[in-house]
PDB file of N, CA and C in Angstrom:
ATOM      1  N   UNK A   1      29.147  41.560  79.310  1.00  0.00           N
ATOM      2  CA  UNK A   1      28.909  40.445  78.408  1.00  0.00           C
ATOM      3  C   UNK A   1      28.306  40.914  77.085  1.00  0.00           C
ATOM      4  N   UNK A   2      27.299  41.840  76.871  1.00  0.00           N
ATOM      5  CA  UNK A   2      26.884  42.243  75.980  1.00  0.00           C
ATOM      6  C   UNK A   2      27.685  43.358  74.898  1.00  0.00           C
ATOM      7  N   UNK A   3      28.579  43.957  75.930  1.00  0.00           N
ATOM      8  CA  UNK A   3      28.999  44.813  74.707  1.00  0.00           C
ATOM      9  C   UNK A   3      30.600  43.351  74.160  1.00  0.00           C
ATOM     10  N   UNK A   4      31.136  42.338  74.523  1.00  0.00           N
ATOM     11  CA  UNK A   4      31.727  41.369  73.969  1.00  0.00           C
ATOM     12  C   UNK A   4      30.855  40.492  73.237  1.00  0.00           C
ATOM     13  N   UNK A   5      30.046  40.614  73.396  1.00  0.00           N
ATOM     14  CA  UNK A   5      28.871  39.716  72.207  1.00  0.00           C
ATOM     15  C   UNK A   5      29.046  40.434  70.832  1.00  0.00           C
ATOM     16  N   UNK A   6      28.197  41.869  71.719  1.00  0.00           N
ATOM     17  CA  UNK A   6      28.627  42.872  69.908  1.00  0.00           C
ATOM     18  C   UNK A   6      29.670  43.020  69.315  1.00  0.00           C
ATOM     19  N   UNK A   7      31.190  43.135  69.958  1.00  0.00           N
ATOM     20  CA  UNK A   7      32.120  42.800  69.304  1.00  0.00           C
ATOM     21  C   UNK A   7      32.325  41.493  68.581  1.00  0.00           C
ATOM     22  N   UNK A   8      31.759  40.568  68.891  1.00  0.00           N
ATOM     23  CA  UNK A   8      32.393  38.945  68.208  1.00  0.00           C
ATOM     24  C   UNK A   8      30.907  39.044  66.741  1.00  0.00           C
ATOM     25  N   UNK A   9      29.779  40.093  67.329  1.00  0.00           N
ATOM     26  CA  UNK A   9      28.549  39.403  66.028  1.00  0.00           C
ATOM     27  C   UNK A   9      29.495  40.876  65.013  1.00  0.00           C
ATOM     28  N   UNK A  10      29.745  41.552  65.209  1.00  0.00           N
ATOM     29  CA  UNK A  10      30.372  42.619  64.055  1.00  0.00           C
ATOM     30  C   UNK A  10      31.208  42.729  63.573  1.00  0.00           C
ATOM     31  N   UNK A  11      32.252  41.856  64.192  1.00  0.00           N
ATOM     32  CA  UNK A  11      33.487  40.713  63.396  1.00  0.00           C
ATOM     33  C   UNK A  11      32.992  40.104  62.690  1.00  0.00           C
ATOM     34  N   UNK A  12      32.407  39.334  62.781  1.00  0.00           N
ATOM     35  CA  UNK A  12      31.528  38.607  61.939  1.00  0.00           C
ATOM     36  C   UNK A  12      30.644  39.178  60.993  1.00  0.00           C
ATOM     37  N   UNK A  13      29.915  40.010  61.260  1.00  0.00           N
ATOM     38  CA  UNK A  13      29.460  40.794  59.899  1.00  0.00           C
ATOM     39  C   UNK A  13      30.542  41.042  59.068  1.00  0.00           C
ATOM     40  N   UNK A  14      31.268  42.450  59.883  1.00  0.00           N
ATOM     41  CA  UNK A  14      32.307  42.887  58.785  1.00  0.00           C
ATOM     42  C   UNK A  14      33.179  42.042  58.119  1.00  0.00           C
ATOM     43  N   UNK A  15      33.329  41.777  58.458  1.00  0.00           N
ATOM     44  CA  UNK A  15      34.625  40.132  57.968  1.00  0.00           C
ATOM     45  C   UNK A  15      33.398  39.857  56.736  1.00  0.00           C
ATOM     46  N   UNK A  16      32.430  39.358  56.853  1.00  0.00           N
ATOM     47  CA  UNK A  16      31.873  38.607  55.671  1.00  0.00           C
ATOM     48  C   UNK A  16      31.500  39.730  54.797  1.00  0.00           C
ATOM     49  N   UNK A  17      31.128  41.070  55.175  1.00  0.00           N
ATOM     50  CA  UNK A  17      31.223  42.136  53.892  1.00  0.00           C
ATOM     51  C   UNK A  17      32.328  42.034  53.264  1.00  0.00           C
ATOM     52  N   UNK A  18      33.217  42.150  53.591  1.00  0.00           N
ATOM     53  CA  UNK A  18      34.722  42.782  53.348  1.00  0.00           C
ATOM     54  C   UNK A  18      34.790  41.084  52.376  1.00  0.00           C
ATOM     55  N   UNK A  19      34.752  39.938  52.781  1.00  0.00           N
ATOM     56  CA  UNK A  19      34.995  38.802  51.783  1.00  0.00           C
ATOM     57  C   UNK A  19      33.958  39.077  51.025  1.00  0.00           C
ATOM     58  N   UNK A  20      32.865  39.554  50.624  1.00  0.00           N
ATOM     59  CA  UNK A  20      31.908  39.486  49.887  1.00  0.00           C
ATOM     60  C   UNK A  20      32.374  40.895  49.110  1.00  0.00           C
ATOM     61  N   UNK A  21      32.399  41.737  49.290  1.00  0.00           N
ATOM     62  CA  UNK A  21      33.626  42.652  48.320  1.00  0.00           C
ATOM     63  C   UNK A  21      34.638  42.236  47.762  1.00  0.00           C
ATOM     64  N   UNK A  22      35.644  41.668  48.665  1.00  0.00           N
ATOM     65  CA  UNK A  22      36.886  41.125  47.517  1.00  0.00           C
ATOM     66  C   UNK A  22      36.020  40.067  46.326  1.00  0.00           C
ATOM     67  N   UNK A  23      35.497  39.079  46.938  1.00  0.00           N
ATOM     68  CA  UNK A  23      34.397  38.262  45.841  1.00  0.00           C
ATOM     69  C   UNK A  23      33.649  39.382  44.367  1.00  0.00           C
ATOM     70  N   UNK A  24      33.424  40.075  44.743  1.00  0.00           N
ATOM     71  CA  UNK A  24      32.980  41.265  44.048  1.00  0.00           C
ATOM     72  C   UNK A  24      33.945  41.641  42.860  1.00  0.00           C
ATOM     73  N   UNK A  25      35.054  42.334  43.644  1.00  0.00           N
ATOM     74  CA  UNK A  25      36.069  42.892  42.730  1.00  0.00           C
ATOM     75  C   UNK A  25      36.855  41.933  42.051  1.00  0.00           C
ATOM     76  N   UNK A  26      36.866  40.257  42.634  1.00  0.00           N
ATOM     77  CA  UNK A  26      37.198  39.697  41.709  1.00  0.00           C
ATOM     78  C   UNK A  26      36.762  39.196  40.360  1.00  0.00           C
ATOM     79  N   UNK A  27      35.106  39.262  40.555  1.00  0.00           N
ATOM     80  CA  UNK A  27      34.783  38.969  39.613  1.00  0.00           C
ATOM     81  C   UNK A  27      34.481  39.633  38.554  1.00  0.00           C
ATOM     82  N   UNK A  28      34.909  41.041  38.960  1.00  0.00           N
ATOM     83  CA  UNK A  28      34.743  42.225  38.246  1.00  0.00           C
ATOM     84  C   UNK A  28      36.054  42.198  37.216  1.00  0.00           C
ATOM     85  N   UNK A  29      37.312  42.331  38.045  1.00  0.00           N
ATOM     86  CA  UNK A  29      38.429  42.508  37.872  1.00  0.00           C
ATOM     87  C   UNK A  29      39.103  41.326  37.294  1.00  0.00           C
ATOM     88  N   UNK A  30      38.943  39.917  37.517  1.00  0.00           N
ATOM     89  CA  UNK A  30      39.474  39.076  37.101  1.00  0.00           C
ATOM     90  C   UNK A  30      39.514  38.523  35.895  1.00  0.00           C
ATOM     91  N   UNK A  31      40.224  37.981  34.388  1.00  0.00           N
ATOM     92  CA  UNK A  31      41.186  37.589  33.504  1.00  0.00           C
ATOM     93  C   UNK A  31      39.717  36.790  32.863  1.00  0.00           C
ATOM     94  N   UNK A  32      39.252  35.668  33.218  1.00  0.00           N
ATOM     95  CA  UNK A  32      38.691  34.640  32.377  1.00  0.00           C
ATOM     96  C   UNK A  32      37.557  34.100  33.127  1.00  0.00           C
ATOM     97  N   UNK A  33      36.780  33.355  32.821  1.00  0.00           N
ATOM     98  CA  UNK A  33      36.019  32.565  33.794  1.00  0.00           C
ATOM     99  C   UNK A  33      36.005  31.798  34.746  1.00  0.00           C
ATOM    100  N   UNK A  34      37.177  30.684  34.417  1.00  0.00           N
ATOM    101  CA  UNK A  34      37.859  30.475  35.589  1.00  0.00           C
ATOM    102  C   UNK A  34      38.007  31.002  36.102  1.00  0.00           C
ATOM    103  N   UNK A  35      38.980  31.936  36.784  1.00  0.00           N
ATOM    104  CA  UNK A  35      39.545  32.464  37.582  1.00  0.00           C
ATOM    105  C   UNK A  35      38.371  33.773  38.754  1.00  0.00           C
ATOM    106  N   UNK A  36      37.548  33.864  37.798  1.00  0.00           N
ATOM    107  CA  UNK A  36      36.080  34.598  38.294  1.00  0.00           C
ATOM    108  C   UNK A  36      35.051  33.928  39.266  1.00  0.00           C
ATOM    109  N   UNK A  37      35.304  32.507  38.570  1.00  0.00           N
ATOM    110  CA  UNK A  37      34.258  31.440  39.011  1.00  0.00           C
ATOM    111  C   UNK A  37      35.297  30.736  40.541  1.00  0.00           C
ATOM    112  N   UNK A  38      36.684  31.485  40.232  1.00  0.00           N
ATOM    113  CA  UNK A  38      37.058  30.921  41.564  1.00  0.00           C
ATOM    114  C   UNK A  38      36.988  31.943  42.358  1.00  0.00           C
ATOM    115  N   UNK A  39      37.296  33.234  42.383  1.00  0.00           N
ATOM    116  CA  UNK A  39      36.755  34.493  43.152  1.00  0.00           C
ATOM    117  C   UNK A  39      35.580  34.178  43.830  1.00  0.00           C
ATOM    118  N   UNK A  40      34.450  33.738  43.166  1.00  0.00           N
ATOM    119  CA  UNK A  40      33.381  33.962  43.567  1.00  0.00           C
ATOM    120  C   UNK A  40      32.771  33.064  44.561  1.00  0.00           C
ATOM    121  N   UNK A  41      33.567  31.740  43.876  1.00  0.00           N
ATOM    122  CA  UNK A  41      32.558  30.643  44.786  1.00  0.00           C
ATOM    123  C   UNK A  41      33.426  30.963  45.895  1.00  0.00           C
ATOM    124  N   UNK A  42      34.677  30.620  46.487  1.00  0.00           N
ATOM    125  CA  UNK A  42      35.673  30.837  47.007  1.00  0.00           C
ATOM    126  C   UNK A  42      35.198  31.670  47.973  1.00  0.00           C
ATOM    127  N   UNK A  43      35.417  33.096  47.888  1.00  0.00           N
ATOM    128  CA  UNK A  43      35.173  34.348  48.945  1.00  0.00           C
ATOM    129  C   UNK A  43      33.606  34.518  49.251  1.00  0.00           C
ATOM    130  N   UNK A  44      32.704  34.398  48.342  1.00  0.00           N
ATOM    131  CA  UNK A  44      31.287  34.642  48.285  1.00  0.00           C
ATOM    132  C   UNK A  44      30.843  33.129  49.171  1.00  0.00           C
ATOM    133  N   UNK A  45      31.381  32.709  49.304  1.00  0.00           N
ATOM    134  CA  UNK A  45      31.033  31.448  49.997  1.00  0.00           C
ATOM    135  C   UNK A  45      31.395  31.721  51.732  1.00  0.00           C
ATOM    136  N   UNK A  46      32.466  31.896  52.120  1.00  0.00           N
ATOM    137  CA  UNK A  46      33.221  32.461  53.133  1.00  0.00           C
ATOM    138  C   UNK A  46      32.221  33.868  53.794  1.00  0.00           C
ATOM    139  N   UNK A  47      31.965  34.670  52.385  1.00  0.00           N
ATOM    140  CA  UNK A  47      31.143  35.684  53.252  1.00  0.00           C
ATOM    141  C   UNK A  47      30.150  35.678  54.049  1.00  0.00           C
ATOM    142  N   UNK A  48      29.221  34.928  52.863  1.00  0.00           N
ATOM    143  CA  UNK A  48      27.845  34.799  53.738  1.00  0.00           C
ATOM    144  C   UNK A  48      27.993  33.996  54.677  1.00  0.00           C
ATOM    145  N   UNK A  49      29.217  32.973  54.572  1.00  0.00           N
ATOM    146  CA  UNK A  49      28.926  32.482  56.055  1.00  0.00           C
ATOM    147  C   UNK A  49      29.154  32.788  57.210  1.00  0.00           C
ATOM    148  N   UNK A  50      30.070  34.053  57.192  1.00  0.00           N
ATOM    149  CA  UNK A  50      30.472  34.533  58.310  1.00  0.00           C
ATOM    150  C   UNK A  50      29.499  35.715  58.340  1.00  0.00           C
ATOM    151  N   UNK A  51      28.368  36.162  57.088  1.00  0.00           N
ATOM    152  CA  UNK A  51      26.939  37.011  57.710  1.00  0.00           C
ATOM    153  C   UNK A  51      26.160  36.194  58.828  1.00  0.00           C
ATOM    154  N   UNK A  52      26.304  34.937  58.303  1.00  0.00           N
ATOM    155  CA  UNK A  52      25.174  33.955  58.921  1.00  0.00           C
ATOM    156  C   UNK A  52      25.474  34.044  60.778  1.00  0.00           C
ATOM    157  N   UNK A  53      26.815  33.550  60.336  1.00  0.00           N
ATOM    158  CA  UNK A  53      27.489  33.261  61.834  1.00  0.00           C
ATOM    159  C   UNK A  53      27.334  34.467  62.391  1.00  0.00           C
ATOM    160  N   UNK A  54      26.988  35.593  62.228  1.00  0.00           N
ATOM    161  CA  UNK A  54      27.177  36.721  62.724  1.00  0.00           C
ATOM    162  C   UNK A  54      25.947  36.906  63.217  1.00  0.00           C
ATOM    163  N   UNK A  55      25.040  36.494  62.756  1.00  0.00           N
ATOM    164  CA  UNK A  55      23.144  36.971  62.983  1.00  0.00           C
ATOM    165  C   UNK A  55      23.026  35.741  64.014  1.00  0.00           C
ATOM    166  N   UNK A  56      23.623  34.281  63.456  1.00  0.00           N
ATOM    167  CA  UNK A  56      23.314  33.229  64.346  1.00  0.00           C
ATOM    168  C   UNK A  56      23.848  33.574  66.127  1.00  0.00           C
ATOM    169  N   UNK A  57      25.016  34.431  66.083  1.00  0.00           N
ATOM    170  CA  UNK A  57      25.169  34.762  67.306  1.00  0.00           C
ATOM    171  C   UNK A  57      24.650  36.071  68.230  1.00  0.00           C
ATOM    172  N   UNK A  58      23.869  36.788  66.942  1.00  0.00           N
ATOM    173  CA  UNK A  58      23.159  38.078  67.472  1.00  0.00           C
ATOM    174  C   UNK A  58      21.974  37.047  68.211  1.00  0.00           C
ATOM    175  N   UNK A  59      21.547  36.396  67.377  1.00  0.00           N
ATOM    176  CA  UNK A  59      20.504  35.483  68.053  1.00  0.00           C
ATOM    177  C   UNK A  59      20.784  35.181  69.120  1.00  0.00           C
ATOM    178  N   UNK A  60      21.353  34.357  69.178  1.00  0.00           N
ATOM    179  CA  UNK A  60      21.428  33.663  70.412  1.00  0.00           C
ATOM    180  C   UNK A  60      22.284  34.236  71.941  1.00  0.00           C
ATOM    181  N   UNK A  61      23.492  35.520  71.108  1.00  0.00           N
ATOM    182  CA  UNK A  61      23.351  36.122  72.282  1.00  0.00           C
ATOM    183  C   UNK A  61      22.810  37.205  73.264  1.00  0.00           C
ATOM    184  N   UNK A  62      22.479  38.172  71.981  1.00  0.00           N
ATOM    185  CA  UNK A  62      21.358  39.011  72.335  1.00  0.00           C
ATOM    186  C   UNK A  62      20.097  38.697  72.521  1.00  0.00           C
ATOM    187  N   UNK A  63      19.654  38.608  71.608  1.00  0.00           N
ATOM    188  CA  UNK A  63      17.632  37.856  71.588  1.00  0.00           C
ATOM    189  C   UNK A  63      17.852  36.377  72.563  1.00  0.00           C
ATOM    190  N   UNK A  64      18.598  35.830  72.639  1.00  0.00           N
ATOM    191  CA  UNK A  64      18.663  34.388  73.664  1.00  0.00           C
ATOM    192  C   UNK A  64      18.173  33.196  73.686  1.00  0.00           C
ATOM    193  N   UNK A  65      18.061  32.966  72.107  1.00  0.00           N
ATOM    194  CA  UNK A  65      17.455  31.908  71.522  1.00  0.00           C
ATOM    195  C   UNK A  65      18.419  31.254  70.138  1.00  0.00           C
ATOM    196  N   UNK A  66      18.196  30.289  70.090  1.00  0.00           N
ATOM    197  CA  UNK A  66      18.301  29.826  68.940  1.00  0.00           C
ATOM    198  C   UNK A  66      18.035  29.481  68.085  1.00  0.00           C
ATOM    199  N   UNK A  67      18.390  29.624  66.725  1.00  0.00           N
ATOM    200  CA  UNK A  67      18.035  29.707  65.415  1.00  0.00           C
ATOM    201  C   UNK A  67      18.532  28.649  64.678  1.00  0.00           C
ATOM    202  N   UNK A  68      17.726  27.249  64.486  1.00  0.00           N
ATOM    203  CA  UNK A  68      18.033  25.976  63.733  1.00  0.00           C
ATOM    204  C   UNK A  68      17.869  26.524  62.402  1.00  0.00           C
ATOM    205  N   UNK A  69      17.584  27.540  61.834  1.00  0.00           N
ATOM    206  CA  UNK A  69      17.224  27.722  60.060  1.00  0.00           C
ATOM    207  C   UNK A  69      18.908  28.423  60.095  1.00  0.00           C
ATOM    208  N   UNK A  70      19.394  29.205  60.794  1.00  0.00           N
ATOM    209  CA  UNK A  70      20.531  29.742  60.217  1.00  0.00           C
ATOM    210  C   UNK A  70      22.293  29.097  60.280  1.00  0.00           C
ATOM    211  N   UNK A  71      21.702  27.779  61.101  1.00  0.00           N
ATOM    212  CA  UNK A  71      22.325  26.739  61.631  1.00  0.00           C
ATOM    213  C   UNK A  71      22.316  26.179  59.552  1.00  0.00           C
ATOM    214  N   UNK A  72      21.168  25.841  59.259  1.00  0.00           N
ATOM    215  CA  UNK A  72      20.537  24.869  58.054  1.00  0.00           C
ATOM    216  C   UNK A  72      21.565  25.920  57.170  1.00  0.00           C
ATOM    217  N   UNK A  73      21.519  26.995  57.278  1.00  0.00           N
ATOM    218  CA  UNK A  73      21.556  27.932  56.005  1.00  0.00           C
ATOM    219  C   UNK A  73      22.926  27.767  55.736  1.00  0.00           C
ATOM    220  N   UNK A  74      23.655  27.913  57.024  1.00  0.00           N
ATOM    221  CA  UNK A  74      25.374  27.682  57.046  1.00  0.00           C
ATOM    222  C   UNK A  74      25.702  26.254  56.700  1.00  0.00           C
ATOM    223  N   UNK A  75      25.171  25.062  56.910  1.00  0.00           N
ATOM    224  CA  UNK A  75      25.541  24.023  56.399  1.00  0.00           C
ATOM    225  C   UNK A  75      24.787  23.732  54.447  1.00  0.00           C
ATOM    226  N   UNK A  76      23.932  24.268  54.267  1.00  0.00           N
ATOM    227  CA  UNK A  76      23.111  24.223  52.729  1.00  0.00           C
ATOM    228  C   UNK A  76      24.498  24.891  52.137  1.00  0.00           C
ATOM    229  N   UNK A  77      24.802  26.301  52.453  1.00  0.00           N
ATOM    230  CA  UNK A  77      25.588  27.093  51.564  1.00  0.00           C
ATOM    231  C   UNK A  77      27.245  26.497  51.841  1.00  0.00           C
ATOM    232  N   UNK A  78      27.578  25.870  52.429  1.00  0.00           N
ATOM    233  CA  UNK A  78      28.969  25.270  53.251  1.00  0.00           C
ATOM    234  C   UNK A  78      29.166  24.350  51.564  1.00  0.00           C
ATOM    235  N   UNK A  79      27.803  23.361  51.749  1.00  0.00           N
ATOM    236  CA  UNK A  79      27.585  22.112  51.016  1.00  0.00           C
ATOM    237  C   UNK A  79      27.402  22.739  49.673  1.00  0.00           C
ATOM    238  N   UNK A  80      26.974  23.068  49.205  1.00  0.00           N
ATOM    239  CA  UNK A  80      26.256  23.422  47.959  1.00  0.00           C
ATOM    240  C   UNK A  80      27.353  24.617  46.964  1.00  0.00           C
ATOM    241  N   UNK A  81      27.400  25.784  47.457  1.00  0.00           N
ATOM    242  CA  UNK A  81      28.107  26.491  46.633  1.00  0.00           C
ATOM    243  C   UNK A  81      30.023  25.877  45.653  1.00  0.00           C
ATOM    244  N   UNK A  82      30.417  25.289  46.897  1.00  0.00           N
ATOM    245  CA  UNK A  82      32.047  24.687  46.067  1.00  0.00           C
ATOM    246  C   UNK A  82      31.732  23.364  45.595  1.00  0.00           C
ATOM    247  N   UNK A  83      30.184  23.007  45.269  1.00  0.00           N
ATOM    248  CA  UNK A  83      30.085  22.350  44.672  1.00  0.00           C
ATOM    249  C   UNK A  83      29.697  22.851  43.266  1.00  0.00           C
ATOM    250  N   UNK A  84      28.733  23.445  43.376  1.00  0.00           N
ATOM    251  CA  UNK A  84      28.155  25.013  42.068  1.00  0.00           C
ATOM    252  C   UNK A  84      29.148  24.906  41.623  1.00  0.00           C
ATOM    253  N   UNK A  85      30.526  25.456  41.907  1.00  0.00           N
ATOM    254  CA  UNK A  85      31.720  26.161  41.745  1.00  0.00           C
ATOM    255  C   UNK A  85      32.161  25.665  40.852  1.00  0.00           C
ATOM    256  N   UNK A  86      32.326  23.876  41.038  1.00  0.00           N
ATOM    257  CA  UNK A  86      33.233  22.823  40.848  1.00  0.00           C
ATOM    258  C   UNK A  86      32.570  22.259  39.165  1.00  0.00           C
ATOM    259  N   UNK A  87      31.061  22.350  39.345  1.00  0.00           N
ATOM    260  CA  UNK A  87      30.136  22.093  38.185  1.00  0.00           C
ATOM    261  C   UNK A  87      30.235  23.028  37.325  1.00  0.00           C
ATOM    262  N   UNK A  88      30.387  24.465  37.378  1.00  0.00           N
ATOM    263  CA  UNK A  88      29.939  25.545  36.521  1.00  0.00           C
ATOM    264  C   UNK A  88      31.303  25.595  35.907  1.00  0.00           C
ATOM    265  N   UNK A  89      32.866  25.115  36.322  1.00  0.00           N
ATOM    266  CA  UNK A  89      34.121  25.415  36.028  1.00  0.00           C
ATOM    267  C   UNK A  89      34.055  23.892  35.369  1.00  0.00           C
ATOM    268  N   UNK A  90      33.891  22.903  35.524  1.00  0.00           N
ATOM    269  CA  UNK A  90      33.905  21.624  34.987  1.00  0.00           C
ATOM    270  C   UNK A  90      33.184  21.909  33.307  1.00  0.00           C
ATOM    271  N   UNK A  91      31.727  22.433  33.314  1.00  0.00           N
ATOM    272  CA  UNK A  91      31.077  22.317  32.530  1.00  0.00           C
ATOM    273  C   UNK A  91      31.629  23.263  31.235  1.00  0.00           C
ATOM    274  N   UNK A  92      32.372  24.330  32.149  1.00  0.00           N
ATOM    275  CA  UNK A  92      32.826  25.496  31.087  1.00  0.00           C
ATOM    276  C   UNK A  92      34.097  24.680  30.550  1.00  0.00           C
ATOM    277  N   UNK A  93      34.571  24.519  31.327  1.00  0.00           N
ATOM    278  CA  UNK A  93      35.841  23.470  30.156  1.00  0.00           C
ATOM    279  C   UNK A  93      35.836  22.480  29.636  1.00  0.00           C
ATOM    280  N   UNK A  94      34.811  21.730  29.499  1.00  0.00           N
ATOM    281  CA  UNK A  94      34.261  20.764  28.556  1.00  0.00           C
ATOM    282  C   UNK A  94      33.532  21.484  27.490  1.00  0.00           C
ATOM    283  N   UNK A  95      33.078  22.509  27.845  1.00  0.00           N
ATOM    284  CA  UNK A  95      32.592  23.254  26.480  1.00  0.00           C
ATOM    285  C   UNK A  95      33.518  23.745  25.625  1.00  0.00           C
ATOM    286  N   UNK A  96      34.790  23.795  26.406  1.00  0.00           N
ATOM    287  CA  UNK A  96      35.824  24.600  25.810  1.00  0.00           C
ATOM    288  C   UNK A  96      36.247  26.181  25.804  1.00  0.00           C
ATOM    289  N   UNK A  97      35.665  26.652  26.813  1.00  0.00           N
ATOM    290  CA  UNK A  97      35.401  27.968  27.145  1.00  0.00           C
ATOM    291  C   UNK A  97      36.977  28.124  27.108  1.00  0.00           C
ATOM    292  N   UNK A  98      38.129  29.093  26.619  1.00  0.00           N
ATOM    293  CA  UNK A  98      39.062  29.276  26.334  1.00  0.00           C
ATOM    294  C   UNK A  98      39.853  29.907  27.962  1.00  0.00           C
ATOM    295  N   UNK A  99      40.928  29.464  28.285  1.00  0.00           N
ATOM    296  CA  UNK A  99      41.686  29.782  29.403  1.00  0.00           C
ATOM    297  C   UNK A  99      42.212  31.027  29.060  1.00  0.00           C
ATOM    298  N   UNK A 100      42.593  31.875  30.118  1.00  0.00           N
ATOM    299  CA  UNK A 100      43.554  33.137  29.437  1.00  0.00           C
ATOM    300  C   UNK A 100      44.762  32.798  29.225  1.00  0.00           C
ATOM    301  N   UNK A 101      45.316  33.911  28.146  1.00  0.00           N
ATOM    302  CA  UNK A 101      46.403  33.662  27.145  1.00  0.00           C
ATOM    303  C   UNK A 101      47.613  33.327  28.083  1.00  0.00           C
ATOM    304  N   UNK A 102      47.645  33.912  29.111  1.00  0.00           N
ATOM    305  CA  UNK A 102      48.716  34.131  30.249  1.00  0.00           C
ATOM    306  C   UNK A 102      48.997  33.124  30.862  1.00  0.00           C
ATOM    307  N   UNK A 103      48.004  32.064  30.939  1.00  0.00           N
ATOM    308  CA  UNK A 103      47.980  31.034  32.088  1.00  0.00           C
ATOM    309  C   UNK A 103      49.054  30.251  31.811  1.00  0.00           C
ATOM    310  N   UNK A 104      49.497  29.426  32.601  1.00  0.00           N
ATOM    311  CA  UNK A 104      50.858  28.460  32.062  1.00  0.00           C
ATOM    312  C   UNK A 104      50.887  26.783  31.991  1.00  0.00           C
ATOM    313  N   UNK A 105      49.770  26.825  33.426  1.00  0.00           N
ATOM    314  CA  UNK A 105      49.467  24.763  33.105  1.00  0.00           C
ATOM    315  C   UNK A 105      47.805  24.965  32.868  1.00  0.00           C
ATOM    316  N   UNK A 106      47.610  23.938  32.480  1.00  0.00           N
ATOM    317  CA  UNK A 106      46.510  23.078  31.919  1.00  0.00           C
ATOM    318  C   UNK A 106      46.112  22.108  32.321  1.00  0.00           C
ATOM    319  N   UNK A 107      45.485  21.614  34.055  1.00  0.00           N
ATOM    320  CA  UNK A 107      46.261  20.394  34.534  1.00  0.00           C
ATOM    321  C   UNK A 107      45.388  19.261  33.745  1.00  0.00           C
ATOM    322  N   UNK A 108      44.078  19.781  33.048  1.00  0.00           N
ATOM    323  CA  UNK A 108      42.651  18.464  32.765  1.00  0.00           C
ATOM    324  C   UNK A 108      43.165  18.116  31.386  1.00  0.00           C
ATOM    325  N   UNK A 109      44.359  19.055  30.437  1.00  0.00           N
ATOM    326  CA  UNK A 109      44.525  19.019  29.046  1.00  0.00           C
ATOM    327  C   UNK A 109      45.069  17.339  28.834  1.00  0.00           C
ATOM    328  N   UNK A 110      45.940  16.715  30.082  1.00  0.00           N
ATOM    329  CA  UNK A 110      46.022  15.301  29.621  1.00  0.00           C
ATOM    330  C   UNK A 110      45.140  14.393  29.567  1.00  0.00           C
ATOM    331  N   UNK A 111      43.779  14.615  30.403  1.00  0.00           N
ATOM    332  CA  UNK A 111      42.988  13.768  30.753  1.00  0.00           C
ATOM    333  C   UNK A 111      41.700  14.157  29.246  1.00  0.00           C
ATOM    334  N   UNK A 112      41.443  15.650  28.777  1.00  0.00           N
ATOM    335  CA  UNK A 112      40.865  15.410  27.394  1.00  0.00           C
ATOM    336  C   UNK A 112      41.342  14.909  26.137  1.00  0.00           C
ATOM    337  N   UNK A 113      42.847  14.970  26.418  1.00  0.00           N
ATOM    338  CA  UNK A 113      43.293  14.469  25.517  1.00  0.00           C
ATOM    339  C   UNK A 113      43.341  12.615  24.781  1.00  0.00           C
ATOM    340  N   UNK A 114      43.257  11.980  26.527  1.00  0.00           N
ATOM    341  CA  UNK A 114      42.993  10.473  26.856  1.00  0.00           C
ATOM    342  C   UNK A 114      41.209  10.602  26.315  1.00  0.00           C
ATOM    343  N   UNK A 115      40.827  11.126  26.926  1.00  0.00           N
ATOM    344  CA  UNK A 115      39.253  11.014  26.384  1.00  0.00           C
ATOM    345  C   UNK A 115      39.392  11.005  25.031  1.00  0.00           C
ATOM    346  N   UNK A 116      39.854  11.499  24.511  1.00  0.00           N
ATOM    347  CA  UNK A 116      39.569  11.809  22.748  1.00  0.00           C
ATOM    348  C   UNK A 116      40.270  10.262  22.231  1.00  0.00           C
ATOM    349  N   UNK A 117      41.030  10.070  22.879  1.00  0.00           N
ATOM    350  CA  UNK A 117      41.983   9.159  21.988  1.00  0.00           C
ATOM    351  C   UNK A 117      41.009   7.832  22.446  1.00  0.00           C
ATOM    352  N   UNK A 118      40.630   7.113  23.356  1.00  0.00           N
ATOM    353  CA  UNK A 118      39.669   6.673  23.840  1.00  0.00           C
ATOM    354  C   UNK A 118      38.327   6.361  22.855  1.00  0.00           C
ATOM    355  N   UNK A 119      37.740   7.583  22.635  1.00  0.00           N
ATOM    356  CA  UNK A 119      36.379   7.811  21.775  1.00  0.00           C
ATOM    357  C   UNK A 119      36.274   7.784  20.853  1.00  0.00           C
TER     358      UNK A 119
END
């Protein structure tokens, strides 16, 4: 039982390194802000939760207890970050933060455009 525990908590680690790297290199590697700000929330979100899930089950199957804070931590960061995500990409294109040259749709360009005509 124990050495199938350690296999399922180190899946779970590694898995959330490995998304928390690609998160990394995207935001390293990626075109514009958008597309950074979706790397990040996106995979960096996914990672830590599968760190969490990974410790939450070292807990409870090794040590043999359970852990209501890492329970909290996976639902806070579940809730909270693709919302971050959604605000920090909203706010940048109302500022006008410029899309890359490459991109091809624009899907919010009809809806600022109604705003303007509107105001």
């Amino acid at each position: 039982m124990i050495v199938i525990a350690n296999i399922i908590i180190g899946y779970f680690i590694l898995q959330g390194a490995l998304l928390s790297l690609i998160a990394a290199f995207g935001v390293v590697r990626l075109p514009d802000a958008y597309t950074r700000n979706h790397a990040a929330s996106k995979s960096a979100t996914l990672g830590v939760i599968s760190i969490l899930l990974g410790v939450f089950f070292y807990f409870w199957l090794i040590e043999g207890h359970l852990n209501a804070r890492i329970i909290l931590g996976i639902v806070f960061v579940f809730m909270t970050a693709p919302v971050a995500g959604h605000l920090i990409m909203r706010a940048a294109y109302n500022t006008k933060v410029p899309l890359w040259e490459k991109s091809v749709q624009d899907d919010l360009e009809s809806d600022r455009k109604n705003e303007s005509v509107k105001g």
